[in-house]
Protein backbone atom coordinates (compact mmCIF):
# COMPACT_ATOMS: atom_id res chain seq x y z
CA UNK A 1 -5.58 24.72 44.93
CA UNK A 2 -8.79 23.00 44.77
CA UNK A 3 -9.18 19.37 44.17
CA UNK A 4 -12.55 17.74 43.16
CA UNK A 5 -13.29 14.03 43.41
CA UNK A 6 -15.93 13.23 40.53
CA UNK A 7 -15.51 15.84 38.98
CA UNK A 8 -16.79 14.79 35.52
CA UNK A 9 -20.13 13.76 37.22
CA UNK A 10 -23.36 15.35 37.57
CA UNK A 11 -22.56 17.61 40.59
CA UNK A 12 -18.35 18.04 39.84
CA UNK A 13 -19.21 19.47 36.36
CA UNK A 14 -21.32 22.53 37.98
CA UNK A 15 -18.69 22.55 40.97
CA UNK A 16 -15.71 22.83 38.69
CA UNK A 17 -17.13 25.30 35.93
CA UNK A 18 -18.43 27.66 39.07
CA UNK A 19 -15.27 27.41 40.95
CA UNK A 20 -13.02 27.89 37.68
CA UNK A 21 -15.07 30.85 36.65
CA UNK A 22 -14.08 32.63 40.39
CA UNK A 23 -10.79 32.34 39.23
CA UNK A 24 -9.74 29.39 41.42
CA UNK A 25 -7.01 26.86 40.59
CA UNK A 26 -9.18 23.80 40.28
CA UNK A 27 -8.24 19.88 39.54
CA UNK A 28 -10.82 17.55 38.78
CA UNK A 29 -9.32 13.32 39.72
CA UNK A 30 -10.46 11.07 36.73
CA UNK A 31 -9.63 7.75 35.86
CA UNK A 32 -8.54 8.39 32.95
CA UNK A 33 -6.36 10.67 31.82
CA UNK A 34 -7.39 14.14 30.37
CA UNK A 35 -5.88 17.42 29.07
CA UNK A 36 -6.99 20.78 30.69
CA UNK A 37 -10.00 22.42 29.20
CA UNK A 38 -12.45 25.19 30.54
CA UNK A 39 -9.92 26.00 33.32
CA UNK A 40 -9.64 22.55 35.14
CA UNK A 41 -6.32 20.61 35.48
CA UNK A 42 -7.26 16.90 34.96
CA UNK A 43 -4.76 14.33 37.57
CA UNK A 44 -5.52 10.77 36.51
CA UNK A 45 -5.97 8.67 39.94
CA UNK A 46 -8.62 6.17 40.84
CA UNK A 47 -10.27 5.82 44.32
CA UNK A 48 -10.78 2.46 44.48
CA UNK A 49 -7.03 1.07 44.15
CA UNK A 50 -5.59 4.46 45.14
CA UNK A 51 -3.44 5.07 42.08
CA UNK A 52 -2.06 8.25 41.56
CA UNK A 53 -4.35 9.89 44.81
CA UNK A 54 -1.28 11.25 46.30
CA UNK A 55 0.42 12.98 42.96
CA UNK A 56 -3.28 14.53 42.54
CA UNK A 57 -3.36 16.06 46.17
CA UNK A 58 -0.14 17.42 45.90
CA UNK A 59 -0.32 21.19 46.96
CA UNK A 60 -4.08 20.57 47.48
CA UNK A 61 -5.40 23.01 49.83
CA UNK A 62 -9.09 21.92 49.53
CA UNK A 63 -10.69 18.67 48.64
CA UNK A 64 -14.42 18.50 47.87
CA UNK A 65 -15.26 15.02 47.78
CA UNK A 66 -17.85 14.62 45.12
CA UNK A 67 -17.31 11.10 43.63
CA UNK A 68 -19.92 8.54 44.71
CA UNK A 69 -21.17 5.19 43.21
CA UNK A 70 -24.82 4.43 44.78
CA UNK A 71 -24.94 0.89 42.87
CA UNK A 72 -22.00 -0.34 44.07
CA UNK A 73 -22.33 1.05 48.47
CA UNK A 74 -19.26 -1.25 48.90
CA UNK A 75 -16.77 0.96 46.87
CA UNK A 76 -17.78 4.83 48.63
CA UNK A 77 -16.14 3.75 52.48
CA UNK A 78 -13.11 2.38 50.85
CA UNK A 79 -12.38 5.19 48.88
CA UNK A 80 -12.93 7.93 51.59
CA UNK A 81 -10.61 5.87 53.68
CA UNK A 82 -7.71 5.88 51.00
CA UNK A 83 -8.61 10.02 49.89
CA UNK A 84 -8.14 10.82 53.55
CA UNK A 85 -4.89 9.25 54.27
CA UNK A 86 -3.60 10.24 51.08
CA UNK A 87 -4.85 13.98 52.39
CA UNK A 88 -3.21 13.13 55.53
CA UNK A 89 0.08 12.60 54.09
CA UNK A 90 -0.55 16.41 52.53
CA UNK A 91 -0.73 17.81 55.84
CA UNK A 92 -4.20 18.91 56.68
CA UNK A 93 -6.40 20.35 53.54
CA UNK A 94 -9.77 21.23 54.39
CA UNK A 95 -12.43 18.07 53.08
CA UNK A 96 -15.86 19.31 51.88
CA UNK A 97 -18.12 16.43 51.77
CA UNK A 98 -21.59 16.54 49.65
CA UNK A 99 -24.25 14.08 51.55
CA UNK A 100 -28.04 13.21 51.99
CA UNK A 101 -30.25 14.28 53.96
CA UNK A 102 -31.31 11.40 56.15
CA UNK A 103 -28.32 9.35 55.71
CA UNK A 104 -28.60 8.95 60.01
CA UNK A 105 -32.18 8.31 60.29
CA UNK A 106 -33.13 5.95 57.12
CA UNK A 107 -31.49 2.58 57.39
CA UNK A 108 -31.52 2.39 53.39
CA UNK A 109 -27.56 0.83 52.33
CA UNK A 110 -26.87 3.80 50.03
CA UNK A 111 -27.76 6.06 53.34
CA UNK A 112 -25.70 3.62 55.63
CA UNK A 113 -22.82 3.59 53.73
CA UNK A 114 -23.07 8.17 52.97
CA UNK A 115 -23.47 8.30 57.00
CA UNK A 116 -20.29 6.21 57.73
CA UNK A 117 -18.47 7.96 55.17
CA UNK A 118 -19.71 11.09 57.38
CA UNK A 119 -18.56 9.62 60.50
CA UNK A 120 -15.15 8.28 58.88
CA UNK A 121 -14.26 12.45 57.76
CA UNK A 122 -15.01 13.50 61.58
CA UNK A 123 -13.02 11.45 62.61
CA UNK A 124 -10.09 12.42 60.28
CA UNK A 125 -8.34 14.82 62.90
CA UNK A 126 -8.84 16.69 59.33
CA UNK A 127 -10.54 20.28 59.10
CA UNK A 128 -13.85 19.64 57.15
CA UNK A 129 -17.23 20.41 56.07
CA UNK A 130 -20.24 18.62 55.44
CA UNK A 131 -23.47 19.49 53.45
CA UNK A 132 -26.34 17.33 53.11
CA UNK A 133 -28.95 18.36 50.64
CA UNK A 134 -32.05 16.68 49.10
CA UNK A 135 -32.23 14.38 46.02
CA UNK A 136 -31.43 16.46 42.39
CA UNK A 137 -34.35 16.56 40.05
CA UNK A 138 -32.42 14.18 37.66
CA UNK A 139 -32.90 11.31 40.29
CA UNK A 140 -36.78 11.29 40.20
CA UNK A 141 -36.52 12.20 36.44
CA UNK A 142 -34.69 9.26 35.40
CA UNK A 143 -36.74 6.89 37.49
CA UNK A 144 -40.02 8.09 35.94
CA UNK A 145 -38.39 7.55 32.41
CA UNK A 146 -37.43 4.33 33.41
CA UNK A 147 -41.03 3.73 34.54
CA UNK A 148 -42.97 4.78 31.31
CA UNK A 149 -40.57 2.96 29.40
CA UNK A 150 -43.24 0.16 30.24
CA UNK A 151 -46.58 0.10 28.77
CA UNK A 152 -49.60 0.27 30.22
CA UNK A 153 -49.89 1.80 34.28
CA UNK A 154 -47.53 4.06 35.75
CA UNK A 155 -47.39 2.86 39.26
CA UNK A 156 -45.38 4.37 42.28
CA UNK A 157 -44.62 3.74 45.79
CA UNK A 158 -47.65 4.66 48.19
CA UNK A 159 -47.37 7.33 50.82
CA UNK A 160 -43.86 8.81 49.05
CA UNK A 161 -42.73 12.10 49.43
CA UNK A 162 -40.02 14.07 47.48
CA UNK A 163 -37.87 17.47 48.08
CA UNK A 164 -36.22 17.43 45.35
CA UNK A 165 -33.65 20.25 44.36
CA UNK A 166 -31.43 21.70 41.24
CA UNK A 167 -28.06 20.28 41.22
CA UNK A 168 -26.48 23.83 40.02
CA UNK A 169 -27.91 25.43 43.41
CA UNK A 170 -26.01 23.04 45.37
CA UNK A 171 -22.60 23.50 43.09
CA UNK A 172 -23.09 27.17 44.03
CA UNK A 173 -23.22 25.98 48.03
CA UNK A 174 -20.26 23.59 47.44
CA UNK A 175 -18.11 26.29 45.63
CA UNK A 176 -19.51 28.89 48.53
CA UNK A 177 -17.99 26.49 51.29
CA UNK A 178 -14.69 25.67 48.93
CA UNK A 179 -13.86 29.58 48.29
CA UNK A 180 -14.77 30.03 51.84
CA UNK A 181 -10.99 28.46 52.85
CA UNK A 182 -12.33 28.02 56.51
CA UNK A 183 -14.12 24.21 57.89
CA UNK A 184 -17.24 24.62 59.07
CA UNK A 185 -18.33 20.97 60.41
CA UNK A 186 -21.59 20.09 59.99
CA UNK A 187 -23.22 23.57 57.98
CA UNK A 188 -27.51 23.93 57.56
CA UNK A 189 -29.12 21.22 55.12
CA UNK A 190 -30.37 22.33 51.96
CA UNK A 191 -33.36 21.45 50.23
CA UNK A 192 -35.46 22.23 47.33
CA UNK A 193 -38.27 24.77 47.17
CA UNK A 194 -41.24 22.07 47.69
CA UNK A 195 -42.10 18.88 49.25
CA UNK A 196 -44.18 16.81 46.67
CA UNK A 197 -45.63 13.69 46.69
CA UNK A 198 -44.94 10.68 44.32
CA UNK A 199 -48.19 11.15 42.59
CA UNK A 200 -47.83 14.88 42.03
CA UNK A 201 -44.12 14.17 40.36
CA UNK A 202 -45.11 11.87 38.38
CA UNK A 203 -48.42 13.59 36.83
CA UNK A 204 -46.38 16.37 36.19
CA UNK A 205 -43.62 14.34 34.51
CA UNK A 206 -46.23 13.07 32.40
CA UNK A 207 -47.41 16.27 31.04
CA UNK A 208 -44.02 17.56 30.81
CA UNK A 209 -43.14 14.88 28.22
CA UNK A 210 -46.81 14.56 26.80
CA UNK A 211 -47.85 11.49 27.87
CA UNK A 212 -51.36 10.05 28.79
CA UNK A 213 -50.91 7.19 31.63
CA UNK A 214 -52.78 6.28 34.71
CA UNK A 215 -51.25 6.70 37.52
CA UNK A 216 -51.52 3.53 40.31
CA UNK A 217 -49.79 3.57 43.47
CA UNK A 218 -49.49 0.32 45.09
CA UNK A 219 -48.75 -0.90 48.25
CA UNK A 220 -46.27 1.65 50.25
CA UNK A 221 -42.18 0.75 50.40
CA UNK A 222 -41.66 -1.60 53.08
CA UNK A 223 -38.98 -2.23 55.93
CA UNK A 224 -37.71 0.26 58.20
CA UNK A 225 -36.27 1.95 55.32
CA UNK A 226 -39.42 2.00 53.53
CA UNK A 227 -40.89 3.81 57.06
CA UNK A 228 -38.05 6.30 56.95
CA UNK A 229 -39.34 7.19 53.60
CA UNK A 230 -42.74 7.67 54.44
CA UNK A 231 -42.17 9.48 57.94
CA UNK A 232 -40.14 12.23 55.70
CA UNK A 233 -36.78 11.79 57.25
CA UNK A 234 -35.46 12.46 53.68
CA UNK A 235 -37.18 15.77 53.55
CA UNK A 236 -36.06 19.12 55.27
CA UNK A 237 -38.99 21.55 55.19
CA UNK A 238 -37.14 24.05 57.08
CA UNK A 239 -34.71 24.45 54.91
CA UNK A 240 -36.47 24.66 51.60
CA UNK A 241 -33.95 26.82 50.27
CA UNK A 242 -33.68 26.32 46.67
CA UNK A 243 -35.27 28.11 44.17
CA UNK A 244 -35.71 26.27 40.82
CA UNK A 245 -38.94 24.09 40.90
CA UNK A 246 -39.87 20.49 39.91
CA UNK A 247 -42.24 21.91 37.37
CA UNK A 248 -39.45 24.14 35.99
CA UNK A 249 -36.89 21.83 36.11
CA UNK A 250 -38.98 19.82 33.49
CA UNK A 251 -40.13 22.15 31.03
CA UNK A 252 -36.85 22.99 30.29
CA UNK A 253 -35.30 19.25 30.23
CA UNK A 254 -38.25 18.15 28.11
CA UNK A 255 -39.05 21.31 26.13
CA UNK A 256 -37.97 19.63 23.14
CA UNK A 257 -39.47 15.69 23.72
C-alpha cells in the first residue's frame, strides 16, 4: 500500500496515475472526500489539523510526501511533523520526500522551511528517501504569463539562471523509489536537460505564445537569497538528467494559444 500526500496536485497526479498503472495499491489524502477513480483509493484527511491522517495510513507501507503549500512556508513543517507521528503510530513505513535543489544553500523561506522539513524526516528514526530535483517548467511558465499579463516591457531578474525540468520525469523517479520498497536516504539530484538564463526563457516563452515584447532585465535579486540565485546553487549541472526541454515543453503547452 502506497499512500500519497497531494496527490491531486501537479506532481501527485503523474505519481499516482504511474504508480496505479504498475499495478500498485495506491491512496491519494485529500481534503475532501472522493470516490475511487483511475485506480486510486481517495482517504479524506487534512495535514494541517491532522484529521483523519491516521485512518489514511492505516496498512500504509509507503508514504510519498508530495503535498506542499509555497505561499503559506508556515503550514509545510507542521504538517510533516503530524504525517510522521501519525506514520509512527503505523510502525515504520518507508517516507519518500520530493525537495529542491538548494533548499541548504539558498536562505530563500520556501527553501528554509523544504530543508527543515528534510532535517525533521532524518530525524524520524523512520526509513526514508529524499529526492531533490530542479524547478518544473510550469513554475517559470506561469510566472512569465503572469508577467506579460502587463503591457508594455517584459522585465526579469538580472544575472538569473534556470534548470528547469518536466514534472512527469520526476513522477517516474518518485514511483521508481516508491516500487523500489527499500529507503535509500539522501539518492542523486535530478535536474533538467539545460541550464538557461532568464532572458533565454523568457524570449522563448514569447515566441512560443506569439508575442512581440522587449525584454529588460533590471537590477539583479538582492539579499543573500538573491546571491544564492545568481551563484547557481539552485542548479545541478551534473545531474542534468532529464530529457524533455524548455523549448519542448512549450510548444506543446502553447500549441494551441
Amino acid at each position: 500500500m502506497i499512500v500519497v500526500t497531494g496527490a491531486s496536485g501537479t506532481l501527485g497526479r503523474p505519481l499516482t496515475r504511474l504508480l496505479a498503472e504498475a499495478g500498485a495499491d495506491v491512496h491519494g489524502l485529500s481534503r475532501r472526500a472522493r470516490e475511487p477513480e483511475d485506480g486510486v483509493t481517495w482517504h479524506k484527511g487534512d495535514l494541517s489539523t491532522g484529521e483523519g491522517i491516521d485512518a489514511a495510513l492505516e496498512g500504509t507501507g509507503t508514504i510519498v510526501h508530495c503535498a506542499s503549500d509555497p505561499f503559506h512556508t508556515k503550514r509545510d513543517l507542521p504538517a510533516a511533523k503530524r504525517l510522521i507521528e501519525a506514520a509512527r503510530r503505523q510502525g515504520a513505513p518507508h517516507l519518500i520526500y520530493i525537495s529542491i535543489v538548494g533548499v541548504d544553500k539558498i536562505p530563500y523561506s520556501y527553501y528554509r522551511t523544504k530543508y527543515a522539513v528534510e532535517r525533521l524526516i532524518e530525524r524520524s528514526g523512520l526509513p526514508y528517501t529524499i529526492l531533490r530535483t530542479t524547478q518544473f517548467h510550469t513554475l517559470p511558465d506561469m510566472v512569465f504569463n503572469v508577467l506579460t499579463k502587463i503591457p508594455g516591457v517584459a522585465a526579469m531578474p538580472k544575472g538569473l539562471r534556470d534548470q528547469p525540468i518536466e514534472v512527469g520525469e520526476v513522477a517516474e523517479r518518485l514511483a521508481q523509489l516508491a516500487l523500489a520498497g527499500g529507503p535509500a536516504r539522501r539518492v542523486d539530484d535530478m535536474g533538467g536537460p539545460e541550464v538557461l538564463t532568464a532572458e533565454e526563457m523568457l524570449q522563448a516563452y514569447l515566441r512560443a505564445r506569439g508575442l512581440n515584447r522587449p525584454v529588460r532585465l533590471p537590477l539583479p535579486l538582492p539579499g543573500k537569497a538573491g546571491r544564492g540565485f545568481r551563484d547557481g546553487h539552485h542548479l545541478t549541472p551534473g545531474h542534468a538528467v532529464g530529457k524533455r526541454t524548455w523549448r519542448q515543453f512549450l510548444d506543446e503547452r502553447h500549441a494551441r494559444t
